[in-house]
PDB file of N, CA and C in Angstrom:
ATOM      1  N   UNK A   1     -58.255  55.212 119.610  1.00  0.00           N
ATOM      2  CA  UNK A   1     -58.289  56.591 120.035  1.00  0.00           C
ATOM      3  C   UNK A   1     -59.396  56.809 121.071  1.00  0.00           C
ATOM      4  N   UNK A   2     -60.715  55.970 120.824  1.00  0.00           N
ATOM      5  CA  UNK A   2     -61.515  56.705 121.840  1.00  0.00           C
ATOM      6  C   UNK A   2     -61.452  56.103 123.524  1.00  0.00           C
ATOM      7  N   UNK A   3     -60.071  54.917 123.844  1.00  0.00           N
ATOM      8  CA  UNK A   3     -59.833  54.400 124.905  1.00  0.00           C
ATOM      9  C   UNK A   3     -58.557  55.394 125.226  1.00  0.00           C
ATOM     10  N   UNK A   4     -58.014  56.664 125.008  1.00  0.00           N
ATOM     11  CA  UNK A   4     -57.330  56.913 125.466  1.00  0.00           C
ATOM     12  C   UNK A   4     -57.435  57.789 126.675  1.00  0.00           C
ATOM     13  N   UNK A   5     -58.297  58.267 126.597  1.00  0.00           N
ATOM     14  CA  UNK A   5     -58.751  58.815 127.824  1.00  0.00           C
ATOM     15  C   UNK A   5     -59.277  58.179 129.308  1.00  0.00           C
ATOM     16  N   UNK A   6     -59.542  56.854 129.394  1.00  0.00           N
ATOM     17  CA  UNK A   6     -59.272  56.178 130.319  1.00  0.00           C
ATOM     18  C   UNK A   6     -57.756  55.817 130.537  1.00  0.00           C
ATOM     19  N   UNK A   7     -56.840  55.901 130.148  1.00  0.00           N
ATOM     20  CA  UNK A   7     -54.655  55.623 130.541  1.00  0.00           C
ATOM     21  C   UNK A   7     -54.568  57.104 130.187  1.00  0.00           C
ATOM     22  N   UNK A   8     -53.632  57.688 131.436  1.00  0.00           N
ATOM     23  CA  UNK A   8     -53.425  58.728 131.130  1.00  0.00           C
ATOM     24  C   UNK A   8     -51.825  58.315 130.871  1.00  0.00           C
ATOM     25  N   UNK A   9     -51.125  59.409 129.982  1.00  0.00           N
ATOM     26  CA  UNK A   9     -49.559  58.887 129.747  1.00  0.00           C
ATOM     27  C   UNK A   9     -48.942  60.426 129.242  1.00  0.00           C
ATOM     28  N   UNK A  10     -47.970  60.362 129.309  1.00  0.00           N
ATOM     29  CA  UNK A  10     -47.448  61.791 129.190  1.00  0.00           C
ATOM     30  C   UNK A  10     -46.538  61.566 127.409  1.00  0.00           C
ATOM     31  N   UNK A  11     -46.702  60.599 127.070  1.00  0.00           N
ATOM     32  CA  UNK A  11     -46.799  60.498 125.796  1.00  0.00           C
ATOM     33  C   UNK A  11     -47.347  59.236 124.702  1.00  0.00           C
ATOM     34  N   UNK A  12     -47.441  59.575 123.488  1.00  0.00           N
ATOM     35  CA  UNK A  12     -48.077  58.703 123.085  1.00  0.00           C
ATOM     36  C   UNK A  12     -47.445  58.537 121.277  1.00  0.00           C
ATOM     37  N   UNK A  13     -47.039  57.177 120.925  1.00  0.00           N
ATOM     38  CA  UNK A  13     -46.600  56.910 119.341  1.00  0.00           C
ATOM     39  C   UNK A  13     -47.340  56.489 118.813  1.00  0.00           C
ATOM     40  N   UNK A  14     -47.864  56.940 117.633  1.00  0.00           N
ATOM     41  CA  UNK A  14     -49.080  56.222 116.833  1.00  0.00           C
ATOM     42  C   UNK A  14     -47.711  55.789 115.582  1.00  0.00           C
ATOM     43  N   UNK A  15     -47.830  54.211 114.915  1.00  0.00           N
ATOM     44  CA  UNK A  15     -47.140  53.618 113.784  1.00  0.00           C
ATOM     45  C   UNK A  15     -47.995  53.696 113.006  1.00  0.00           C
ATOM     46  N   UNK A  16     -47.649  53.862 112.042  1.00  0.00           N
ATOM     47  CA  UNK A  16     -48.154  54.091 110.624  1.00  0.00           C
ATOM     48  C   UNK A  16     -49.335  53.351 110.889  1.00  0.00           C
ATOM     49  N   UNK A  17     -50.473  54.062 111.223  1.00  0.00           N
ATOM     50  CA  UNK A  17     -52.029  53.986 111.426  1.00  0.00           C
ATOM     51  C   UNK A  17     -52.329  54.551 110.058  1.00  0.00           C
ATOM     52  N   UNK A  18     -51.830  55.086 109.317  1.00  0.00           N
ATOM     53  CA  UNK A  18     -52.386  55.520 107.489  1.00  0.00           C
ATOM     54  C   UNK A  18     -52.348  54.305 106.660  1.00  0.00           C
ATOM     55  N   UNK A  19     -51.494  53.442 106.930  1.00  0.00           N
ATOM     56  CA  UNK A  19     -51.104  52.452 106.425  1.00  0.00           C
ATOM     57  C   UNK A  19     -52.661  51.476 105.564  1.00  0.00           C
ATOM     58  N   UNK A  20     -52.783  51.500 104.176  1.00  0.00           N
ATOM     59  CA  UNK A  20     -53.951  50.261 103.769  1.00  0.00           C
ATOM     60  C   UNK A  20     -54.981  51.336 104.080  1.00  0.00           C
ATOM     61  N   UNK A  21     -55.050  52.571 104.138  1.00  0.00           N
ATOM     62  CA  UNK A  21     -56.246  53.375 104.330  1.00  0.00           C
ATOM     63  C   UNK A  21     -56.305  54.344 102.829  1.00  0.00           C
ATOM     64  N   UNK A  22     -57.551  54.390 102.484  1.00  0.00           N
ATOM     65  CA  UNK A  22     -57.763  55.113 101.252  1.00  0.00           C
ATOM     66  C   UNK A  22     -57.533  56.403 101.497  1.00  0.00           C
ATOM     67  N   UNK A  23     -57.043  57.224 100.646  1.00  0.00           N
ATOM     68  CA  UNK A  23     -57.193  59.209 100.809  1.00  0.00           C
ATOM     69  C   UNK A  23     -58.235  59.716 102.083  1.00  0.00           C
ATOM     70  N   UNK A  24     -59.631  59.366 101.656  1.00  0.00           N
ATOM     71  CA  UNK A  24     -60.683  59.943 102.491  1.00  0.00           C
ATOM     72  C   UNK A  24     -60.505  59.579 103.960  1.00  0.00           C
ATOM     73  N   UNK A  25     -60.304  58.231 104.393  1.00  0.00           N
ATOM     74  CA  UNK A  25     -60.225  57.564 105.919  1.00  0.00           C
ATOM     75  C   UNK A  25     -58.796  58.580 106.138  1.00  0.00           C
ATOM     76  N   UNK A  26     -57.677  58.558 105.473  1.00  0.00           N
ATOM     77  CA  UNK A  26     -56.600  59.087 105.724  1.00  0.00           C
ATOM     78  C   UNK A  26     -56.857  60.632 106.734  1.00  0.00           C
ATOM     79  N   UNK A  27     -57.253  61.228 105.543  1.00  0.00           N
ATOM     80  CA  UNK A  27     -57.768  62.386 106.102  1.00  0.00           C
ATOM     81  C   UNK A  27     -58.748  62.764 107.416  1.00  0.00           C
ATOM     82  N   UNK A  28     -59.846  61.401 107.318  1.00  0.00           N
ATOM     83  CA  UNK A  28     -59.990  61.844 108.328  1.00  0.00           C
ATOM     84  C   UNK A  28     -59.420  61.419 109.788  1.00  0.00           C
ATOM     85  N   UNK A  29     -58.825  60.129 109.839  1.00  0.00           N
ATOM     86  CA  UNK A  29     -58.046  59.936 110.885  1.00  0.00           C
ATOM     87  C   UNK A  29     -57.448  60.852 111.259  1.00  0.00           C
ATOM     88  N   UNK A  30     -56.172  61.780 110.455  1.00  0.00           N
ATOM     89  CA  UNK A  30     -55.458  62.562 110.960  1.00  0.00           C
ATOM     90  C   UNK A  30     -55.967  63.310 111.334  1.00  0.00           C
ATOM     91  N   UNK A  31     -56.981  64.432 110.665  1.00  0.00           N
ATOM     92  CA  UNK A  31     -57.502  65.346 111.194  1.00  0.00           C
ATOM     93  C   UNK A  31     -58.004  65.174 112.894  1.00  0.00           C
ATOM     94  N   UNK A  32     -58.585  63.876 113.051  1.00  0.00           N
ATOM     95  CA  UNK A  32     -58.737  63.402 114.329  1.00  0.00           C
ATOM     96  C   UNK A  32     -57.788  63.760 115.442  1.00  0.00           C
ATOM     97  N   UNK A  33     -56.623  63.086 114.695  1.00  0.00           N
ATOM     98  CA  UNK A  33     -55.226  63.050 115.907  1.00  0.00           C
ATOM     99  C   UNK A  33     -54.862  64.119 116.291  1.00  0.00           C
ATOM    100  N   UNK A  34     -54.994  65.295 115.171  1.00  0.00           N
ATOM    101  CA  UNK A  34     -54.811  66.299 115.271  1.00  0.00           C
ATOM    102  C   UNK A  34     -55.314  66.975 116.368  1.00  0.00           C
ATOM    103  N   UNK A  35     -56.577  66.808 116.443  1.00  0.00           N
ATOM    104  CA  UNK A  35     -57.704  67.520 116.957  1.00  0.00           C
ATOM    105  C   UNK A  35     -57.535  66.979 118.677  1.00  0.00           C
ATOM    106  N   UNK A  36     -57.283  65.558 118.654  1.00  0.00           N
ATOM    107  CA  UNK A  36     -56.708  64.837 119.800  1.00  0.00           C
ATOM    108  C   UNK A  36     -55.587  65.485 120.738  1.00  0.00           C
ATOM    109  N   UNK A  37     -54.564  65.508 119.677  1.00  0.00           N
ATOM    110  CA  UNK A  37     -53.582  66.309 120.259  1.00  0.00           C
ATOM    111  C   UNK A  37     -52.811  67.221 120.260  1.00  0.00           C
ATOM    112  N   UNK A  38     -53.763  68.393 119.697  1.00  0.00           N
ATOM    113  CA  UNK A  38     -53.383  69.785 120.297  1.00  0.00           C
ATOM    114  C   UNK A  38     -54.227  70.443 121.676  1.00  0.00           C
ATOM    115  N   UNK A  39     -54.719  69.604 122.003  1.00  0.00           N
ATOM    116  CA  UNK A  39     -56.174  69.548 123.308  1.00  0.00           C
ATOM    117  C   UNK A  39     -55.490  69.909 124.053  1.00  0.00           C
ATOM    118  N   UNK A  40     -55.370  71.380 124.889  1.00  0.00           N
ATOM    119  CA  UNK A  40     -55.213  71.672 126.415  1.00  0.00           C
ATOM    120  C   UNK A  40     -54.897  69.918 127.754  1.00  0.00           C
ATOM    121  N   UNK A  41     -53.812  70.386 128.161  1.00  0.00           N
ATOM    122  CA  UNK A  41     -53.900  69.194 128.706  1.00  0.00           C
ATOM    123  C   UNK A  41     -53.725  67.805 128.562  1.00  0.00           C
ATOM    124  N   UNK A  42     -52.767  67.466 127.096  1.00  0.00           N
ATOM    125  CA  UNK A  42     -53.409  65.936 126.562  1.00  0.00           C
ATOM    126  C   UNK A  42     -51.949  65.729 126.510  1.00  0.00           C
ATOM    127  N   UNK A  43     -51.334  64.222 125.933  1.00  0.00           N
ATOM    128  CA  UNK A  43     -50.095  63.347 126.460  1.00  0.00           C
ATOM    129  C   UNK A  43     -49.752  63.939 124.766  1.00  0.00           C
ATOM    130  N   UNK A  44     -48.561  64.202 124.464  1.00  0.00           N
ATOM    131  CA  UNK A  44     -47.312  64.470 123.289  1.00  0.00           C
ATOM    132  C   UNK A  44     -47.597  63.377 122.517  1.00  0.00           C
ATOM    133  N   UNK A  45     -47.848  63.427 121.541  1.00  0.00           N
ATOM    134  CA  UNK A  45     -48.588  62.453 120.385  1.00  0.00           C
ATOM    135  C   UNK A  45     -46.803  62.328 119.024  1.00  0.00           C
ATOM    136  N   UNK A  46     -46.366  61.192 119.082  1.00  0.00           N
ATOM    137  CA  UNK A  46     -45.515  60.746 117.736  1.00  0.00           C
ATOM    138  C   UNK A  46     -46.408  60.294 116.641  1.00  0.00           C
ATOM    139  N   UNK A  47     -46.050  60.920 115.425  1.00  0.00           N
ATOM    140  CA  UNK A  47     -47.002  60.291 114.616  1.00  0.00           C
ATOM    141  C   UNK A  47     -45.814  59.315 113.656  1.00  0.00           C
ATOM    142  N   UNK A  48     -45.416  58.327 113.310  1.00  0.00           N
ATOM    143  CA  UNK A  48     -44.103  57.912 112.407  1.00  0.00           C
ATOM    144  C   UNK A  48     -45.344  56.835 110.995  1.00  0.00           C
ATOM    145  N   UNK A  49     -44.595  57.714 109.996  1.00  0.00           N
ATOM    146  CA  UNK A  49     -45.423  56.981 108.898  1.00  0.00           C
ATOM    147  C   UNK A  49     -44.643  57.318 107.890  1.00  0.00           C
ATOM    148  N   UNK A  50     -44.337  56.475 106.928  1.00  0.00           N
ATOM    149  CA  UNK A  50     -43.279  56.561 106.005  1.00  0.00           C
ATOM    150  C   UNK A  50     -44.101  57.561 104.609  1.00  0.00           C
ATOM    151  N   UNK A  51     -45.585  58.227 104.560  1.00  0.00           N
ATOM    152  CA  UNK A  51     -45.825  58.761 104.069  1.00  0.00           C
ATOM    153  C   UNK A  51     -46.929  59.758 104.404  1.00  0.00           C
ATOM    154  N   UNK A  52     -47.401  60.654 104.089  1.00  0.00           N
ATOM    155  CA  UNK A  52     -48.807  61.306 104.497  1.00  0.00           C
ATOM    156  C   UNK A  52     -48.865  62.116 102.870  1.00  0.00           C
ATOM    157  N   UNK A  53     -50.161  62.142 102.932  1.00  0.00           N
ATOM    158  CA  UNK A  53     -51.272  62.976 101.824  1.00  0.00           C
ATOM    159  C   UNK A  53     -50.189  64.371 101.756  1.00  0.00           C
ATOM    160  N   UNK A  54     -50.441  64.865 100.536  1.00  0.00           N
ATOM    161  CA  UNK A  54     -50.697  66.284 100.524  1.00  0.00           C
ATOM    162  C   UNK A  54     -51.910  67.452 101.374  1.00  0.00           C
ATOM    163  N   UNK A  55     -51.252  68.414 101.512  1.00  0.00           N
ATOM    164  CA  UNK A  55     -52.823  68.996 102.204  1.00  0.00           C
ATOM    165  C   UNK A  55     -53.378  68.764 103.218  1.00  0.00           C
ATOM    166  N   UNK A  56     -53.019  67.866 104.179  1.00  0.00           N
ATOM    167  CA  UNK A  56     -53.388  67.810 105.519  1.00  0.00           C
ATOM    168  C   UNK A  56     -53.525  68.759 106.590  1.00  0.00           C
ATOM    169  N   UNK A  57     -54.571  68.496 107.344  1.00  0.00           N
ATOM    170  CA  UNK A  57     -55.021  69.717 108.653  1.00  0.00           C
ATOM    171  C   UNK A  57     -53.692  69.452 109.338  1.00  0.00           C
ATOM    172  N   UNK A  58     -53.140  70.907 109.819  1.00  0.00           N
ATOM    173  CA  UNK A  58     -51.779  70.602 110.772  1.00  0.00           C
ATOM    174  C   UNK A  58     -52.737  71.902 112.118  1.00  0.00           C
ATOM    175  N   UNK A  59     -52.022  72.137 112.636  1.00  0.00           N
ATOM    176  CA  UNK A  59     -52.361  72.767 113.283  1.00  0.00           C
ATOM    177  C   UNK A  59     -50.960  73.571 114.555  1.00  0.00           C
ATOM    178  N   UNK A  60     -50.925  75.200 115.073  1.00  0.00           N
ATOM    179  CA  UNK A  60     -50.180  75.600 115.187  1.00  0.00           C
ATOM    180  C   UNK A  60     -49.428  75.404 116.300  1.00  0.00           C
ATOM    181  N   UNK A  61     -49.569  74.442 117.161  1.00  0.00           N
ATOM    182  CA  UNK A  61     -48.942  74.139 118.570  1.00  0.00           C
ATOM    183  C   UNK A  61     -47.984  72.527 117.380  1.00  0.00           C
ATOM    184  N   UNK A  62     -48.040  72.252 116.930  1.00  0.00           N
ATOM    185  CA  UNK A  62     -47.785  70.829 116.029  1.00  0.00           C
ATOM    186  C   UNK A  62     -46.312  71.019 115.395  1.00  0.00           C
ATOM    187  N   UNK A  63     -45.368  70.313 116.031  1.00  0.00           N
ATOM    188  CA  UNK A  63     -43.790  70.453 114.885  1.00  0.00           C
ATOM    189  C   UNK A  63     -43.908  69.307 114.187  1.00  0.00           C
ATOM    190  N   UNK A  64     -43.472  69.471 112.838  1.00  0.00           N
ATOM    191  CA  UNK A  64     -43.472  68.466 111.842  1.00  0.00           C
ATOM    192  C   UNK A  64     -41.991  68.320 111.474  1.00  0.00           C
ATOM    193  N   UNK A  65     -41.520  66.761 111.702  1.00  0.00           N
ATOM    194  CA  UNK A  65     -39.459  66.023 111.782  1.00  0.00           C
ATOM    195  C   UNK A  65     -39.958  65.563 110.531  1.00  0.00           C
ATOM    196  N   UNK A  66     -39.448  65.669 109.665  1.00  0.00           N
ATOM    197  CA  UNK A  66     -39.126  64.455 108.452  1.00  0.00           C
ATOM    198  C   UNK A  66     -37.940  64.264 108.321  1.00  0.00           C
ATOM    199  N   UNK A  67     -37.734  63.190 108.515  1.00  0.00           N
ATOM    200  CA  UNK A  67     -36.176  62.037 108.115  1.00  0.00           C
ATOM    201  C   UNK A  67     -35.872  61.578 107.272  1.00  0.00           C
ATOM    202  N   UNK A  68     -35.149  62.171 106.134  1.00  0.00           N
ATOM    203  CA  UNK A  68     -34.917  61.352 105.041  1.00  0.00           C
ATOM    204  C   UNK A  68     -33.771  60.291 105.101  1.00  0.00           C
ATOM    205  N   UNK A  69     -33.937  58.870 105.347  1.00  0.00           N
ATOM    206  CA  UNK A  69     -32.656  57.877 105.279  1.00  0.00           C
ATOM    207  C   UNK A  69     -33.627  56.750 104.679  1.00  0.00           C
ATOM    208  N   UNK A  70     -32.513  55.746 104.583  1.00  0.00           N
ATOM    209  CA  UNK A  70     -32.889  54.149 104.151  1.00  0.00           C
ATOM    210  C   UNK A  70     -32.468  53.943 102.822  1.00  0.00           C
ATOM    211  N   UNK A  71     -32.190  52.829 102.873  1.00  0.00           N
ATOM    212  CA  UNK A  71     -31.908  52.366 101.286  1.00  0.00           C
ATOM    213  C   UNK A  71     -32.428  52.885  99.942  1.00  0.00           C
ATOM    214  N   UNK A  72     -33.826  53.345 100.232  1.00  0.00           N
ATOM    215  CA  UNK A  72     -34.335  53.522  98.956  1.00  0.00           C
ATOM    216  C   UNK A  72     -34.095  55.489  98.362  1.00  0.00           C
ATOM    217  N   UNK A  73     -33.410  55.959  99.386  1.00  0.00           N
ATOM    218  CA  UNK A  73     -33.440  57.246  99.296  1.00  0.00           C
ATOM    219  C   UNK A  73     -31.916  57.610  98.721  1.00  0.00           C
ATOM    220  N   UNK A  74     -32.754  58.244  97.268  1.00  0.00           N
ATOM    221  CA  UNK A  74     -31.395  57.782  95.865  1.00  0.00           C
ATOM    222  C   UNK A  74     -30.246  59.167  96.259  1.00  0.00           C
ATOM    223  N   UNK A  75     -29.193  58.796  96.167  1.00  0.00           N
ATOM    224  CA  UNK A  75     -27.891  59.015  96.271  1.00  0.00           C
ATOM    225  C   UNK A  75     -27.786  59.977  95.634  1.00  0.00           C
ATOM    226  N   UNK A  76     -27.162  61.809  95.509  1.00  0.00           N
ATOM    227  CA  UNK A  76     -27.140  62.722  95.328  1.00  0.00           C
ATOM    228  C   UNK A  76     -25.836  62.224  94.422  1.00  0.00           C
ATOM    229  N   UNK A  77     -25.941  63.146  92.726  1.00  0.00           N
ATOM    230  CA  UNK A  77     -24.556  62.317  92.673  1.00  0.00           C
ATOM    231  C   UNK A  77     -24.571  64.509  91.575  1.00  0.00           C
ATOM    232  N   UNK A  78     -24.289  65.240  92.452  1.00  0.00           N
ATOM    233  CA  UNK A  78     -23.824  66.223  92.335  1.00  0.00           C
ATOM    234  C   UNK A  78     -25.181  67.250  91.407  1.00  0.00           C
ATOM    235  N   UNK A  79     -26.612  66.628  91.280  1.00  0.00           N
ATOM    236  CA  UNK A  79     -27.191  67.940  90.067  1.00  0.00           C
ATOM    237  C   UNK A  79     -27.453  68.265  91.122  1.00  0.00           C
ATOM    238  N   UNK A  80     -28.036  69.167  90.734  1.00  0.00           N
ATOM    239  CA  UNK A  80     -28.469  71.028  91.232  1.00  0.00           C
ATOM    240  C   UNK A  80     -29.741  70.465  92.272  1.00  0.00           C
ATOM    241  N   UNK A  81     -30.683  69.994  91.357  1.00  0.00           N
ATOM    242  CA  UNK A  81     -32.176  69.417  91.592  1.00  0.00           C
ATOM    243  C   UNK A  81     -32.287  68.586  92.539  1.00  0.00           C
ATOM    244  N   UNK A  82     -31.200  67.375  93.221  1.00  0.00           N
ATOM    245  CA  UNK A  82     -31.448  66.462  94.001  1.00  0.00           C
ATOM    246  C   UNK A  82     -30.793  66.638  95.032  1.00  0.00           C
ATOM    247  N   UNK A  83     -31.659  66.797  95.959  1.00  0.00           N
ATOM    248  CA  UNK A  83     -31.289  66.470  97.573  1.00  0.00           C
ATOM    249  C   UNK A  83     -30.691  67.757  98.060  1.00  0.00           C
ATOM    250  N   UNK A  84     -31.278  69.361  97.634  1.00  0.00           N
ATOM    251  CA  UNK A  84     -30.419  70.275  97.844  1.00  0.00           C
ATOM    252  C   UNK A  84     -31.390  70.788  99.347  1.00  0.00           C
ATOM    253  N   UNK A  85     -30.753  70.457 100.500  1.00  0.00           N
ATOM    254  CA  UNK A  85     -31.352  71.208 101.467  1.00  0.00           C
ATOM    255  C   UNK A  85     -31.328  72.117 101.806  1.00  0.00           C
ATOM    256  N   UNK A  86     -31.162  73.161 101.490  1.00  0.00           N
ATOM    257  CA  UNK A  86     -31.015  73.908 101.740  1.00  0.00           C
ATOM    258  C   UNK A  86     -32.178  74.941 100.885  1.00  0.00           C
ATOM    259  N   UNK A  87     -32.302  74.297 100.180  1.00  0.00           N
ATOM    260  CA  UNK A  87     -33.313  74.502  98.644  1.00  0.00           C
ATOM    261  C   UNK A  87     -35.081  73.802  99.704  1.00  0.00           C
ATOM    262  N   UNK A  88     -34.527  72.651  99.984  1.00  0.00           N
ATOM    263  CA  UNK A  88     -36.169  71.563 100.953  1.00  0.00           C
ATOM    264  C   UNK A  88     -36.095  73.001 102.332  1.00  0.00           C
ATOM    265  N   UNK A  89     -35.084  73.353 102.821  1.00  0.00           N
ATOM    266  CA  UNK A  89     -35.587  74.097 104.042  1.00  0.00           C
ATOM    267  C   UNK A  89     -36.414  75.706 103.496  1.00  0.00           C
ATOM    268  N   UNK A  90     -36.255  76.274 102.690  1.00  0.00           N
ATOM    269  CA  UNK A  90     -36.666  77.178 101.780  1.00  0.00           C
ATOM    270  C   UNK A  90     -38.207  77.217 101.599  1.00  0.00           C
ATOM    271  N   UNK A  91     -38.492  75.961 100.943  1.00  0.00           N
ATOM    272  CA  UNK A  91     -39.760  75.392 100.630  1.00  0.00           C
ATOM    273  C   UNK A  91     -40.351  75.211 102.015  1.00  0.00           C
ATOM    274  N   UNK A  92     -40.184  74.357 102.820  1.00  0.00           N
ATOM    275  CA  UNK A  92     -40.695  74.197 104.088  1.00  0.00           C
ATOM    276  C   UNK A  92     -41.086  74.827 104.815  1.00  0.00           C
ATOM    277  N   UNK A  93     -40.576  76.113 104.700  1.00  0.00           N
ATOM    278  CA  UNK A  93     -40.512  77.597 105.587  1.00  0.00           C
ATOM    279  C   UNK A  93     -41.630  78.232 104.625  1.00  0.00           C
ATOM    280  N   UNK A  94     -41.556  78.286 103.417  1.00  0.00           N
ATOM    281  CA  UNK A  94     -42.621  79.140 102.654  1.00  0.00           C
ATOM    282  C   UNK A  94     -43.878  77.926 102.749  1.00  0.00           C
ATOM    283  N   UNK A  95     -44.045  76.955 102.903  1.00  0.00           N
ATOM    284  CA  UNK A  95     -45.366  76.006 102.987  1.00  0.00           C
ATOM    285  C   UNK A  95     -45.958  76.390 104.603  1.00  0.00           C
ATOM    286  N   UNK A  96     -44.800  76.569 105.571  1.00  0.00           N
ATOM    287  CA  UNK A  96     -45.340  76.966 106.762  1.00  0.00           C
ATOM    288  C   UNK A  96     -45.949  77.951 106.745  1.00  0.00           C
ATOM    289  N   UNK A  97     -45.714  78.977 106.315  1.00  0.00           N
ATOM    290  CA  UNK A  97     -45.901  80.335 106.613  1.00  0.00           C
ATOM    291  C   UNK A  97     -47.628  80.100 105.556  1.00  0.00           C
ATOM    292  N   UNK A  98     -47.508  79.059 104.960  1.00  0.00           N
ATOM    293  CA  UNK A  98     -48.926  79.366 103.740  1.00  0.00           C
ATOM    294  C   UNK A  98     -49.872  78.246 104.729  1.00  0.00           C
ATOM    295  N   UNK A  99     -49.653  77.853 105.290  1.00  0.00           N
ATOM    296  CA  UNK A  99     -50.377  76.085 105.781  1.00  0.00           C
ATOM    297  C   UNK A  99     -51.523  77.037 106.794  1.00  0.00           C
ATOM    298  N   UNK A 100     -52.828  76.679 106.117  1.00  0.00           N
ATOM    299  CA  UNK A 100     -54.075  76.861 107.069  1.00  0.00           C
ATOM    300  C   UNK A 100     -53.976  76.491 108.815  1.00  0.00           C
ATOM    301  N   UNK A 101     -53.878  77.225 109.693  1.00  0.00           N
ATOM    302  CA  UNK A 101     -54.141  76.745 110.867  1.00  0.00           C
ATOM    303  C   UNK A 101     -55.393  76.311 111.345  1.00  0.00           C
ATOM    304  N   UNK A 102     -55.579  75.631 111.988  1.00  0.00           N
ATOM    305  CA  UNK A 102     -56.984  74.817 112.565  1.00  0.00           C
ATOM    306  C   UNK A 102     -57.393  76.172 113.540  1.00  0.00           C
TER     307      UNK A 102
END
């Protein structure tokens, strides 16, 4: 992170950089990236990580994609409780509207 400002690029993918990092480093890396790239002026930041913390700094210029696919993502086999999106977009919308802005 602190060589990015010598390459300028109009975007930028970080891979699972959480990866083998304890809670605390977690946190604060992101908060970093965060802070990186909502900056006036700075290159479109991907973040792809197959997990993140609860509770993380987001901040309000920031859209958050989650993709649910892959093998391990168990098969809806008709209850109420699993995989109802419509139920995850609900939640998502009320966590937005509650999520601390930076």
């Amino acid at each position: 992170m602190a060589l990015q400002d010598l390459a300028q690029s109009p975007f930028r993918v970080v891979d699972e950089i959480n990866q083998g990092m304890d809670p605390r480093n977690e946190r604060m890396v992101h908060e970093r990236m965060v802070d990186i790239a909502c900056q006036e002026n700075t290159s479109q930041y991907f973040l792809v990580t197959p997990k993140l913390l609860p509770g993380l700094k987001y901040h309000e210029k920031m859209k958050v994609h989650v993709i649910n696919s892959g093998e391990h993502i168990p098969v809806a086999q008709g209850i109420e409780s699993e995989w109802d999106l419509s139920h995850m977009a609900k939640i998502a919308l009320a966590v937005r509207r509650s999520v601390a802005v930076a």
